[in-house]
C-alpha atoms as a PDB file:
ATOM      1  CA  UNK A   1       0.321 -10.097 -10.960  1.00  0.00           C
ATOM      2  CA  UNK A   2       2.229  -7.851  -8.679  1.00  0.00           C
ATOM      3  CA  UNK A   3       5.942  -6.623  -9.133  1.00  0.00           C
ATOM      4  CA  UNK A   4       7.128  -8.785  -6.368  1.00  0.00           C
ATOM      5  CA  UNK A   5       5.450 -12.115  -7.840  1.00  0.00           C
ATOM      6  CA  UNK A   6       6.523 -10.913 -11.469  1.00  0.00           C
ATOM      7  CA  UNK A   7      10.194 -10.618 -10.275  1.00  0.00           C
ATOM      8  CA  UNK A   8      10.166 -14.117  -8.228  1.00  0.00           C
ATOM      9  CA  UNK A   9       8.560 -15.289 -11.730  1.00  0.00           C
ATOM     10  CA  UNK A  10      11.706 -14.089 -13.604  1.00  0.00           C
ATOM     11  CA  UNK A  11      14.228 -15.021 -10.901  1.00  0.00           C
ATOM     12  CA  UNK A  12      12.356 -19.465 -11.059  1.00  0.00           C
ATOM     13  CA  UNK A  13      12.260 -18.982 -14.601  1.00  0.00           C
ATOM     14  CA  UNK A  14      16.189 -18.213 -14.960  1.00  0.00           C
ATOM     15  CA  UNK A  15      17.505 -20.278 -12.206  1.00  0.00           C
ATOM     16  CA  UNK A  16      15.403 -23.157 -13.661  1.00  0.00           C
ATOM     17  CA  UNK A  17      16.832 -22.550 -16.844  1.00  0.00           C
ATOM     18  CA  UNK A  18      20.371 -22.356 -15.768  1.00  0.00           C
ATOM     19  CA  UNK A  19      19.485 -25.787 -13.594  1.00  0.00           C
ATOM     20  CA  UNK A  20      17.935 -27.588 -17.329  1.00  0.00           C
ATOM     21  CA  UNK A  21      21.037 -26.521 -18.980  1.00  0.00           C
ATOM     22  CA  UNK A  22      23.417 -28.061 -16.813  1.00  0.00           C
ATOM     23  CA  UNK A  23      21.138 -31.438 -16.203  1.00  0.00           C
ATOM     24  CA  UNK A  24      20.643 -31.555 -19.884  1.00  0.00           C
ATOM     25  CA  UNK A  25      24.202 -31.245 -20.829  1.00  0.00           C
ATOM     26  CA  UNK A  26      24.636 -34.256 -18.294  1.00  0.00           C
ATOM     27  CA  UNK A  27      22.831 -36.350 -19.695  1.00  0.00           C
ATOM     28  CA  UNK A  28      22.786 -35.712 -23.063  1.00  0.00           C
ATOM     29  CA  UNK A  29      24.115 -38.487 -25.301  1.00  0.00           C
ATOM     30  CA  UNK A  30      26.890 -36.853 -26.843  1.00  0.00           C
ATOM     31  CA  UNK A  31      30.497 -37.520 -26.255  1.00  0.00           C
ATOM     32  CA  UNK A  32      32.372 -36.212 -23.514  1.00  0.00           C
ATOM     33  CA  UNK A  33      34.780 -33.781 -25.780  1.00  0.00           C
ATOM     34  CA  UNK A  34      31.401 -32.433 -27.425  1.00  0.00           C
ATOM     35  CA  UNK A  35      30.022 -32.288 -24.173  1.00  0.00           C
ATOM     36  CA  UNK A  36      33.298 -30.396 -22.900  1.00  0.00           C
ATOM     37  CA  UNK A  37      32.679 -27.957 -25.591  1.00  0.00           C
ATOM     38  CA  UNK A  38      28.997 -27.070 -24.919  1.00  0.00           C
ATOM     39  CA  UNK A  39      29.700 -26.647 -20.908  1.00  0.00           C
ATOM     40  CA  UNK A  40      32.859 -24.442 -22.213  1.00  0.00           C
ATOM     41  CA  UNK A  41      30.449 -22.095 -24.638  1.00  0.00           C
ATOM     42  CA  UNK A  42      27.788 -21.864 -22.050  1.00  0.00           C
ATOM     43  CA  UNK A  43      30.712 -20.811 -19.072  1.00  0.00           C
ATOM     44  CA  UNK A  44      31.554 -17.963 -21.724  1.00  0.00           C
ATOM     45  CA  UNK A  45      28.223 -17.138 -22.114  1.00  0.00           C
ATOM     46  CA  UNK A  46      27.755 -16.704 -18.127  1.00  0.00           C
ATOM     47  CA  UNK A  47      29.386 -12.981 -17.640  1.00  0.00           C
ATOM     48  CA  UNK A  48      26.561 -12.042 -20.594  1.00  0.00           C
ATOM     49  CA  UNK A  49      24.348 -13.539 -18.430  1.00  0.00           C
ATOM     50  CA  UNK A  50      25.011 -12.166 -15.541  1.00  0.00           C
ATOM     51  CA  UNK A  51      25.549  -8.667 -16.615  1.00  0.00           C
ATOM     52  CA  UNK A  52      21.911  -9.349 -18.030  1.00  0.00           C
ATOM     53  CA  UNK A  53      20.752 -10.422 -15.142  1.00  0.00           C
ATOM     54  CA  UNK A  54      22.270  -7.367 -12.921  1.00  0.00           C
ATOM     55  CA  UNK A  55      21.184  -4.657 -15.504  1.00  0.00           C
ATOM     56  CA  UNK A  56      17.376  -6.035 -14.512  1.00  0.00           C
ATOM     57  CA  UNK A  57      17.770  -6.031 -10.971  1.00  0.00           C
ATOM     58  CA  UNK A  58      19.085  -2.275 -11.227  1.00  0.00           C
ATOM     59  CA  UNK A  59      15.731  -1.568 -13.209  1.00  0.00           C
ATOM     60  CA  UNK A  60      13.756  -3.302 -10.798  1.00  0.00           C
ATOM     61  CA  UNK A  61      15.335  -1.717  -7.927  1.00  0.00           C
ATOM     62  CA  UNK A  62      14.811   1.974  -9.530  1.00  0.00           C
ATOM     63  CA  UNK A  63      11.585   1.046 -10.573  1.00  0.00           C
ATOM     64  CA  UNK A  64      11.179  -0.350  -7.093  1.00  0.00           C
ATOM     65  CA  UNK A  65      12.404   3.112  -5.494  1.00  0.00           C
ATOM     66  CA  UNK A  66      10.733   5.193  -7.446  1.00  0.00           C
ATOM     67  CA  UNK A  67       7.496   3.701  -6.357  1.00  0.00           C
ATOM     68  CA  UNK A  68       7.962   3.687  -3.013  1.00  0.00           C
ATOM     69  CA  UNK A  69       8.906   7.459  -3.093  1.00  0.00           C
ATOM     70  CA  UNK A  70       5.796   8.519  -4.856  1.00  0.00           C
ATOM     71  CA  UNK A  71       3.811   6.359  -2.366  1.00  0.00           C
ATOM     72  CA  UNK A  72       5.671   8.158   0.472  1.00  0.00           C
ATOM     73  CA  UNK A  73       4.555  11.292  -0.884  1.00  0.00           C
ATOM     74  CA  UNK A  74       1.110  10.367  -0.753  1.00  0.00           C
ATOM     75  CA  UNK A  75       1.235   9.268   2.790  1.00  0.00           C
ATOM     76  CA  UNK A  76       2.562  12.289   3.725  1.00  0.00           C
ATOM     77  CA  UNK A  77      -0.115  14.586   2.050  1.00  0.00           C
ATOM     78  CA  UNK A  78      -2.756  12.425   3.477  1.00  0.00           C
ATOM     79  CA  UNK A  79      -1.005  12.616   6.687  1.00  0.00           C
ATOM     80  CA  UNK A  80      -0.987  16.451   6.517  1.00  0.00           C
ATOM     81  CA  UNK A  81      -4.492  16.544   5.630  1.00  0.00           C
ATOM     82  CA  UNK A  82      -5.342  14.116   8.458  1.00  0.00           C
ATOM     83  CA  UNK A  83      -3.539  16.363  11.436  1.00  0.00           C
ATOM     84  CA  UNK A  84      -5.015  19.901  10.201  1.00  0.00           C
ATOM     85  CA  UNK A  85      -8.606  17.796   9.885  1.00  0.00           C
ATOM     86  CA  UNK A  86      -7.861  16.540  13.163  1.00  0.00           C
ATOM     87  CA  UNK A  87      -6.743  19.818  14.443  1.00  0.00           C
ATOM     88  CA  UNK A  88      -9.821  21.902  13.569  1.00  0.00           C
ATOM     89  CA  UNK A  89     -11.957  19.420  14.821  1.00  0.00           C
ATOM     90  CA  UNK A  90      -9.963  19.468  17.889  1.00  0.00           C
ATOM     91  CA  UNK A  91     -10.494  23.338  18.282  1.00  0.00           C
ATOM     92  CA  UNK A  92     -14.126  23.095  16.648  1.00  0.00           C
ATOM     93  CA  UNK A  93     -15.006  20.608  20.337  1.00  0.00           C
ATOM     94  CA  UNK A  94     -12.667  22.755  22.568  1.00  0.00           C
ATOM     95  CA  UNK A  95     -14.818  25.614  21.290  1.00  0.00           C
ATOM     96  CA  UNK A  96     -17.902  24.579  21.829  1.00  0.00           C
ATOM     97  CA  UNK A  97     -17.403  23.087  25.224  1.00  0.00           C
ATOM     98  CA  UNK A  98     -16.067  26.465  26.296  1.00  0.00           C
ATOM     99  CA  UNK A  99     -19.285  28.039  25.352  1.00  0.00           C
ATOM    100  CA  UNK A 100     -21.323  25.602  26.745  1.00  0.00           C
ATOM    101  CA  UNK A 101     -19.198  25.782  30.544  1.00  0.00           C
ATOM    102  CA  UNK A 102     -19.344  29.595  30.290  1.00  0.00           C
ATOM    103  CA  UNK A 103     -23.097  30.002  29.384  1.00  0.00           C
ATOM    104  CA  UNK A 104     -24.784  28.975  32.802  1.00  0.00           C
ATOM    105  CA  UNK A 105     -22.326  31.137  34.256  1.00  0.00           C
ATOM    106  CA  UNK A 106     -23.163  33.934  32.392  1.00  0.00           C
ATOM    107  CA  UNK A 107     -26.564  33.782  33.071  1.00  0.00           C
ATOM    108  CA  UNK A 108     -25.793  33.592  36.915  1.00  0.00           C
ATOM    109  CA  UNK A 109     -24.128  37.067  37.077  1.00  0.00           C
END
């Protein structure tokens, strides 16, 4: 599973519970001053949640940053690599098609 689905996994999994909370509070058979006081503890409980929820994304996002920086790194040593490989194979052709031009003309003189 990759970070992306793992963290669109998370994100279903807490909006989903957030949505059975509120539908199951509906409906639940209780009486609406007991119901009152569930939807009032679980509204208190929301700034936890949220902080929760925020201190994850922050992770994420590092975790997210860091990655991308190492793998930035990478390219550019492989990029480096590529342009002096393609460099001396560059000069390696321009080389040899000098001496190959300048040998029948050598052997004119």
């Amino acid at each position: 599973m990759s970070q992306n689905d793992s963290d669109s996994f998370i994100g279903g999994l807490l909006a989903g519970t957030a949505i059975g909370t509120v539908l199951g509070l509906l409906i639940a058979p209780r009486t609406g001053q007991q119901t009152r006081k569930v939807i009032k503890k679980s509204a208190d409980a929301i700034p936890d949640i949220i902080d929760d929820l925020s201190t994850s994304v922050h992770f994420h996002a590092d975790k997210l940053s860091h990655t991308t920086l190492q793998n930035w790194d990478s390219t550019l040593v492989r990029l480096k690599d590529a342009l002096i490989a393609g460099q001396a194979a560059s000069r390696d052709e321009f080389i040899k098609s000098a001496d190959t031009t300048s040998a029948p003309n050598s052997q004119r003189d």
